[in-house]
Protein backbone atom coordinates (compact mmCIF):
# COMPACT_ATOMS: atom_id res chain seq x y z
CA UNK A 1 1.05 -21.35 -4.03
CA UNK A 2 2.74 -24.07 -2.18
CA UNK A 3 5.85 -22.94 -3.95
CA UNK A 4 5.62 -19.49 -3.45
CA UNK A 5 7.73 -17.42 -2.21
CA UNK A 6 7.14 -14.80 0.89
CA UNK A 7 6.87 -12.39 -1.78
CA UNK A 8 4.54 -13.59 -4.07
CA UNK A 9 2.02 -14.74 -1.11
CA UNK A 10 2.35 -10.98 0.39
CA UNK A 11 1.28 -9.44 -3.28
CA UNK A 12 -1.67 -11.81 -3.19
CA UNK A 13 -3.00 -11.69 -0.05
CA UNK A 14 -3.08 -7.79 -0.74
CA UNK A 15 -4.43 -8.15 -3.82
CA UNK A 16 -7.40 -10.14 -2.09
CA UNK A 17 -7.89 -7.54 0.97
CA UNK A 18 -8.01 -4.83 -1.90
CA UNK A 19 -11.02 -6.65 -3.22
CA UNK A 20 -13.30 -7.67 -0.58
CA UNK A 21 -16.39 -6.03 0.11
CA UNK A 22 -16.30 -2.46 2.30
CA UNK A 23 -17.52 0.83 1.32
CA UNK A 24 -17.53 -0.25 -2.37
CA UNK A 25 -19.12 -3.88 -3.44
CA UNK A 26 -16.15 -5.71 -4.58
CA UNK A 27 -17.63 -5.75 -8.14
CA UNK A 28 -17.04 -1.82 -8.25
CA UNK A 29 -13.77 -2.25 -7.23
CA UNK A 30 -13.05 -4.82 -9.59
CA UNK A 31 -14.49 -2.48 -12.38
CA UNK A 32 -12.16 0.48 -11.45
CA UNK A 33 -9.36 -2.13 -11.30
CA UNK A 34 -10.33 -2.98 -15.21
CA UNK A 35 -10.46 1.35 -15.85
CA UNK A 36 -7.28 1.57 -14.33
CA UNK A 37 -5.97 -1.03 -16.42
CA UNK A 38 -7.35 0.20 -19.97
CA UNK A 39 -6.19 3.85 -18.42
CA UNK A 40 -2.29 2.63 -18.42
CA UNK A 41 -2.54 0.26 -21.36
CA UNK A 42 -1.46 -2.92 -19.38
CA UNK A 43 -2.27 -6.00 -21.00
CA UNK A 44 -1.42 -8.32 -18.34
CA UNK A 45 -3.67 -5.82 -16.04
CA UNK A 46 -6.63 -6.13 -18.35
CA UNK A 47 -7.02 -9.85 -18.61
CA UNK A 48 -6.45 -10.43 -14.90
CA UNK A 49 -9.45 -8.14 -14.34
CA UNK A 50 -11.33 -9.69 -17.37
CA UNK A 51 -10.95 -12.73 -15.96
């Protein structure tokens, strides 16, 4: 991340908001994140969430 650009350290810092702990427990939301994924057939998307 040193490296990164404004960008790129936007996207995750989103990405980590999106998944803390709120209404939902962050593992739900991580689950729907892996439906979504399988839903639209992105492989990139699936092993990010598998991961």
């Amino acid at each position: 991340m040193k490296y990164a650009g404004t960008n790129i350290k936007r996207f995750y810092n989103i990405d980590w908001q999106a998944y803390n702990g709120g209404a939902l427990p962050a593992k739900t939301k991580e689950l729907l994140g892996l439906v979504a994924s399988l839903v639209l057939r992105c492989d990139d998307c699936i092993m990010y969430h598998l991961i």
